[in-house]
N, C-alpha and C. Protein backbone atom coordinates (compact mmCIF):
# COMPACT_ATOMS: atom_id res chain seq x y z
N UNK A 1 18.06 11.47 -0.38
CA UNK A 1 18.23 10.99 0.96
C UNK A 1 19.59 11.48 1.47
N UNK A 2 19.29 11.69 2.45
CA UNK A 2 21.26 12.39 3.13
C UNK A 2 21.73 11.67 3.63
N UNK A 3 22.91 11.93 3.76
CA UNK A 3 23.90 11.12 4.57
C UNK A 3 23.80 10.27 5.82
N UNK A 4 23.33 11.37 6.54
CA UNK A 4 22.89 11.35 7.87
C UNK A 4 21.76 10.25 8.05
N UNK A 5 20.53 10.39 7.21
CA UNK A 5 19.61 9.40 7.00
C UNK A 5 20.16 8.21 6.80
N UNK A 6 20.65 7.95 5.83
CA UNK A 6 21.14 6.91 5.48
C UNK A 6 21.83 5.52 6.75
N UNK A 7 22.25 6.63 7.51
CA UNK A 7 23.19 6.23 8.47
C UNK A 7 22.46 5.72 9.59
N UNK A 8 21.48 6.76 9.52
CA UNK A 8 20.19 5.97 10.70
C UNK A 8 19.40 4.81 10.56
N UNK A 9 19.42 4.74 8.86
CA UNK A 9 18.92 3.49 8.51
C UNK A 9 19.45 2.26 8.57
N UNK A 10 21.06 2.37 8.67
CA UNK A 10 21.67 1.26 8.56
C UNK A 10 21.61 0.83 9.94
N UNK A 11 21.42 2.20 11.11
CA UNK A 11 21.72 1.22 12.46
C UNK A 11 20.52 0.92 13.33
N UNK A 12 19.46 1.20 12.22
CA UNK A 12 18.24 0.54 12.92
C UNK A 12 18.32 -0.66 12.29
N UNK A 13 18.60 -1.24 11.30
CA UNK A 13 18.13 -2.11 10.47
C UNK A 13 19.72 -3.23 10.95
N UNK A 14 20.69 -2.07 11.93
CA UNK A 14 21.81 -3.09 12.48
C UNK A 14 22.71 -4.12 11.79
N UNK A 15 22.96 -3.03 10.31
CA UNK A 15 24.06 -3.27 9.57
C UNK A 15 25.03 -2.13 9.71
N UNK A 16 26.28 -3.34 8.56
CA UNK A 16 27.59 -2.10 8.79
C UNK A 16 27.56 -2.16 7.25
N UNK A 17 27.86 -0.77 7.11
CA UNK A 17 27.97 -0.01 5.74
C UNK A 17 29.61 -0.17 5.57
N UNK A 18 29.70 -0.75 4.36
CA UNK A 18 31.36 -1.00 4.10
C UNK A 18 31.59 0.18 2.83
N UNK A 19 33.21 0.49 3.25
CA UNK A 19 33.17 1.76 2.35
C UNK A 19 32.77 1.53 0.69
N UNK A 20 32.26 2.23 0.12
CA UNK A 20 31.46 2.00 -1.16
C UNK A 20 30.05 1.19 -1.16
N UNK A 21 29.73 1.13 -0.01
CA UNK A 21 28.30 0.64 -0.12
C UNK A 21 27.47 1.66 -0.31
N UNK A 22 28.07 2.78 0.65
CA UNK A 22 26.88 4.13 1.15
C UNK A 22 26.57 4.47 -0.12
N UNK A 23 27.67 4.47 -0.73
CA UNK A 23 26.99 5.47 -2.31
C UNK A 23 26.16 5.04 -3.09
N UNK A 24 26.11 3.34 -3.21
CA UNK A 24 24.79 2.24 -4.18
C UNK A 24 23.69 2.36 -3.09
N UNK A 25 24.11 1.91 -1.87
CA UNK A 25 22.93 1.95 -1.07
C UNK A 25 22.06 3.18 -0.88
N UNK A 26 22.60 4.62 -1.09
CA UNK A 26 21.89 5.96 -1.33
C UNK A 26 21.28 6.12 -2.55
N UNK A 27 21.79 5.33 -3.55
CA UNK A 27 21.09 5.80 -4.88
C UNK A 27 19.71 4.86 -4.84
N UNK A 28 20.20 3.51 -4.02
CA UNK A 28 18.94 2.76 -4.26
C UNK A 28 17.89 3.25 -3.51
N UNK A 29 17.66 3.82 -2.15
CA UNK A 29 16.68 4.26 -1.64
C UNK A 29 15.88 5.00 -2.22
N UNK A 30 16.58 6.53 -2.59
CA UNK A 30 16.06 7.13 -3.43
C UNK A 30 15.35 6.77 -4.02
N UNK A 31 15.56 5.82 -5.03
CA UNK A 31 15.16 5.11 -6.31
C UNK A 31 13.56 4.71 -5.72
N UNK A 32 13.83 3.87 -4.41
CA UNK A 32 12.55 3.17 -4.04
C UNK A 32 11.56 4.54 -3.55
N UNK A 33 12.00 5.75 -2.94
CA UNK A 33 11.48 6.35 -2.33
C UNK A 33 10.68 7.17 -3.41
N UNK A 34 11.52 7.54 -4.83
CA UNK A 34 10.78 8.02 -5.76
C UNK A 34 9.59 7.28 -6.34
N UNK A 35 10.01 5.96 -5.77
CA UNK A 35 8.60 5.31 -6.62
C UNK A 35 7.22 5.50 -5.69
N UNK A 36 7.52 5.60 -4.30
CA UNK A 36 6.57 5.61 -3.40
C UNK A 36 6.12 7.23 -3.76
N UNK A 37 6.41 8.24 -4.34
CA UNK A 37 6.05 9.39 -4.62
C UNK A 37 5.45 9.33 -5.41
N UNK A 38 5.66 8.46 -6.55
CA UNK A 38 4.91 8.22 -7.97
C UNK A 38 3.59 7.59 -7.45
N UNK A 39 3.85 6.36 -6.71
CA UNK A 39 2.11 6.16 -6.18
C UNK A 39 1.46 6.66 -5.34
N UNK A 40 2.05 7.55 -4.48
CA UNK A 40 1.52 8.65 -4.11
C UNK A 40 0.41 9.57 -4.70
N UNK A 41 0.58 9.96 -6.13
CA UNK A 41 0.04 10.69 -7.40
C UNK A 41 -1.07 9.74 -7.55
N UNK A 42 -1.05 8.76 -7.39
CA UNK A 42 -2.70 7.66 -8.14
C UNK A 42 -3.52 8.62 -7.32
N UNK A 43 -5.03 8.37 -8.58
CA UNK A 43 -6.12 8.97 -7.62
C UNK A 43 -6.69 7.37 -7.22
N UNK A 44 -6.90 7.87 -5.99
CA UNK A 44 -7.26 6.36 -5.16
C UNK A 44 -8.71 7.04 -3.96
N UNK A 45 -9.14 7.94 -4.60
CA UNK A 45 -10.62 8.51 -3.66
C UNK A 45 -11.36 7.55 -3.60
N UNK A 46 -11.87 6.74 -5.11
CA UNK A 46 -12.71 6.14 -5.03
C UNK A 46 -12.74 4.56 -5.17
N UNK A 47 -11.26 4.33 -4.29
CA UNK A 47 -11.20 2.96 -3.69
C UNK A 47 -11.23 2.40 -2.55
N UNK A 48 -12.21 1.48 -3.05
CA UNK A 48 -12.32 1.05 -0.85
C UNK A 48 -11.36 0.19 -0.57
N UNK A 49 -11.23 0.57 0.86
CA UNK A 49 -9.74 0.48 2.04
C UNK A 49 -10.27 -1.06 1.82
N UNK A 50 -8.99 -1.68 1.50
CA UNK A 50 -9.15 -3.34 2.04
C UNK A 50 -8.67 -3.44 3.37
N UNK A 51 -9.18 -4.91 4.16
CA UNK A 51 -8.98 -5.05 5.10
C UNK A 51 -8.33 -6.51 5.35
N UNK A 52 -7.45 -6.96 5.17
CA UNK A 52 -7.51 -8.44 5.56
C UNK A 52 -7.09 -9.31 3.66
N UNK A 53 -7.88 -8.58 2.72
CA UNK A 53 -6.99 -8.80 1.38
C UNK A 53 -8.16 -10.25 0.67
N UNK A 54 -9.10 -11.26 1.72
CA UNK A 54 -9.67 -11.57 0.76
C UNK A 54 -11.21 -11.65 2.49
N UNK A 55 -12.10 -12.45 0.97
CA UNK A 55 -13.64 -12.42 1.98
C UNK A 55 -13.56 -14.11 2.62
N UNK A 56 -12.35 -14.64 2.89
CA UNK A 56 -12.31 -15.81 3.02
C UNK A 56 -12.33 -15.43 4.86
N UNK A 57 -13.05 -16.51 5.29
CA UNK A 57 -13.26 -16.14 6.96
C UNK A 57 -12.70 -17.60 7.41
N UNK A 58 -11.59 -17.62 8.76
CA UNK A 58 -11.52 -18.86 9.37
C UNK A 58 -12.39 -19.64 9.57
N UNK A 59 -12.53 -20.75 9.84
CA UNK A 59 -13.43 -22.08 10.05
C UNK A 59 -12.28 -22.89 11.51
N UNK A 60 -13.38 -22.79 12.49
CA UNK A 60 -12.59 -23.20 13.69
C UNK A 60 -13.48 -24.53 14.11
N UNK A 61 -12.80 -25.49 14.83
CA UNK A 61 -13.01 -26.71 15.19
C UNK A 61 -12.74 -27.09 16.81
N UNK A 62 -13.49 -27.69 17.32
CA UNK A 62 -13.44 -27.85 18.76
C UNK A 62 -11.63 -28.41 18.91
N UNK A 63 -10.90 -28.42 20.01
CA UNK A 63 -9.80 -29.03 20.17
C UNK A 63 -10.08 -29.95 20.63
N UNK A 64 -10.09 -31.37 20.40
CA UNK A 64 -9.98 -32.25 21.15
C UNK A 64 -8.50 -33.48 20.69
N UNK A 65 -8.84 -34.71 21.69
CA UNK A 65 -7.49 -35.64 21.94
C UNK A 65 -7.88 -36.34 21.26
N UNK A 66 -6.91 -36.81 20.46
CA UNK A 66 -7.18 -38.32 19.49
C UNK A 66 -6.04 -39.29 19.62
N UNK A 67 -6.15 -40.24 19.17
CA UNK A 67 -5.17 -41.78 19.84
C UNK A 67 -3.68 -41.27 19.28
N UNK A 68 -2.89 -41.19 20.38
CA UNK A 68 -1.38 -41.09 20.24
C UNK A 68 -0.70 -42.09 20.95
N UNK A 69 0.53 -42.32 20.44
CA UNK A 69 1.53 -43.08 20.25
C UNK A 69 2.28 -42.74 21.82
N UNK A 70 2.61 -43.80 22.68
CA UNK A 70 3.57 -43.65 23.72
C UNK A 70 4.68 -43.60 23.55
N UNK A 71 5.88 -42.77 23.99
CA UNK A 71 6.76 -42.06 23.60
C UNK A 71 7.76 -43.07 23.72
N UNK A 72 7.50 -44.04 24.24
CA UNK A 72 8.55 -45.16 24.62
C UNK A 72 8.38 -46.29 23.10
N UNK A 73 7.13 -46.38 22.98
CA UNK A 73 7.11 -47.19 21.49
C UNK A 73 7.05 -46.43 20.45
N UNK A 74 7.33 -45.18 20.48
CA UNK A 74 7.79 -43.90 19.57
C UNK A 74 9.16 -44.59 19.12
N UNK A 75 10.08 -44.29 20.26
CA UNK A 75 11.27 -44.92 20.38
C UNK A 75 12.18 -45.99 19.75
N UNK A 76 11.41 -47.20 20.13
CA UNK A 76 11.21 -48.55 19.79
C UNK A 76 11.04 -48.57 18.40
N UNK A 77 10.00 -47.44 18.12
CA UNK A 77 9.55 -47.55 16.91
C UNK A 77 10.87 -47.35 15.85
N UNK A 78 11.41 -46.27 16.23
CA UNK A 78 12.33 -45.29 15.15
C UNK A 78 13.70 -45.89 15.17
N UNK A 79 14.23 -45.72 13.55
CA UNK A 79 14.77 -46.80 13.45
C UNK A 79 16.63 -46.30 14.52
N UNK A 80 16.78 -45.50 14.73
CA UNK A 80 18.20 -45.34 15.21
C UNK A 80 18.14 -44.20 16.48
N UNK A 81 18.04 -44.67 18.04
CA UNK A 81 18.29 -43.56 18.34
C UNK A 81 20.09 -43.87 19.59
N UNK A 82 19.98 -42.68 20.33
CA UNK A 82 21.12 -42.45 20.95
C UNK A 82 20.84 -41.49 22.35
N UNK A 83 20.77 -42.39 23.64
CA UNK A 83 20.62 -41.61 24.67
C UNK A 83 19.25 -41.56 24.94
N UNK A 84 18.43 -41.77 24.90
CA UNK A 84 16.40 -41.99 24.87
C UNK A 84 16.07 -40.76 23.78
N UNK A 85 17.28 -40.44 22.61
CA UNK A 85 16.91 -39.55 21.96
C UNK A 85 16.58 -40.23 20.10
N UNK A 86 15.81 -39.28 19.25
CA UNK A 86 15.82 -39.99 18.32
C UNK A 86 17.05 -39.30 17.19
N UNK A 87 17.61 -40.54 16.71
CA UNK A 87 18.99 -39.89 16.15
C UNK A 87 18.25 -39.73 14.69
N UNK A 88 18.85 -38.04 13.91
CA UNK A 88 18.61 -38.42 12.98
C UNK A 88 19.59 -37.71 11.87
N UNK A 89 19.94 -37.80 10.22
CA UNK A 89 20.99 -37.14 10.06
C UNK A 89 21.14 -35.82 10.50
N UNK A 90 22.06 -35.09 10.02
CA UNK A 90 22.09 -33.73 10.16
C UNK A 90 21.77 -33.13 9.05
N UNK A 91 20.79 -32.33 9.08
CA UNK A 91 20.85 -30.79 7.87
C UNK A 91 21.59 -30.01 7.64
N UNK A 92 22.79 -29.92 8.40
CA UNK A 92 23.53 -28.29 7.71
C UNK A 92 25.01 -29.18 8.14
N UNK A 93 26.44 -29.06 8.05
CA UNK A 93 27.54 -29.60 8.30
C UNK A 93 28.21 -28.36 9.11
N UNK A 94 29.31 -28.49 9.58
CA UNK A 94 29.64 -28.15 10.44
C UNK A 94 30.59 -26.95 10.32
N UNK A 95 30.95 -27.18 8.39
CA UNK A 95 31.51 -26.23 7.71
C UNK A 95 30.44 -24.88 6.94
N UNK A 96 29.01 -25.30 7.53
CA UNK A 96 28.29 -24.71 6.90
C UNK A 96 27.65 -25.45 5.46
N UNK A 97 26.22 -25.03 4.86
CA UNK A 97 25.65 -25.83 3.44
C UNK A 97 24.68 -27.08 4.25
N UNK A 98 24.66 -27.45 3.68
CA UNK A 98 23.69 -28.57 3.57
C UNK A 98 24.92 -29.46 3.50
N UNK A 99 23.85 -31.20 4.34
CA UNK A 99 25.20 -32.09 4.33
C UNK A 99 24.14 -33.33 4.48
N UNK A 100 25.13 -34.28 3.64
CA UNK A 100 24.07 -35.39 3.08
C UNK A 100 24.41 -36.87 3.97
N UNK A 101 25.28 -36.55 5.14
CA UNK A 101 26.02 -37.85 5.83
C UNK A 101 25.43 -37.93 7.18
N UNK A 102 25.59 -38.67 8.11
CA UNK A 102 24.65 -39.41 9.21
C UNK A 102 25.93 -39.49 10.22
N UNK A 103 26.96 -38.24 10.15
CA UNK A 103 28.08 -37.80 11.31
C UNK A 103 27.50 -37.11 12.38
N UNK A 104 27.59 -37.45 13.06
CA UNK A 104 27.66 -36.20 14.84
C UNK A 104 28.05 -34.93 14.75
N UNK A 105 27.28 -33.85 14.83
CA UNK A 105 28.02 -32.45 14.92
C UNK A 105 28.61 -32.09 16.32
């Protein structure tokens, strides 16, 4: 793979190549690209083209409305909210990670 390639790849894919990357990141393509040459070589004449990967077919169902909950005894319902909103902890902290406390971001 050349240089040049390489370079096109990084700015479609809209990374930055830091110095000493180009040279692991060139050997690894290669690497992958030789393997796509190697299966290239299978004889594959007398295999049929899949389509879709199994014979399993969707099963579809009319849409209809079934008994829901009014958004006001939604509310009522849940145990903490703030503002007509429903409060609930946070997933990620503010420093980044996962965060296991019930603070305001």
């Amino acid at each position: 793979m050349k240089h040049e390639e390489l370079e096109q790849l990084a700015k479609l894919a809209r990374i930055e190549l830091r110095p000493g990357e180009e040279e692991k990141l060139q050997k690894d393509m290669e690497s992958i690209l030789n393997y796509f040459k190697k299966l290239q070589e299978l004889p594959t004449e007398d295999v049929a083209p899949v389509a879709g990967g199994t014979a399993f077919s969707n099963v579809f169902r009319d849409d209809t409305s079934g008994n829901s909950i009014d958004g006001e005894a939604a509310r009522m319902a849940f145990p903490e909210t703030e503002d007509g909103f429903l409060k609930v902890p946070p997933v990620f902290s503010s420093e980044g990670g996962s965060s296991s406390g019930g603070e305001k971001l």
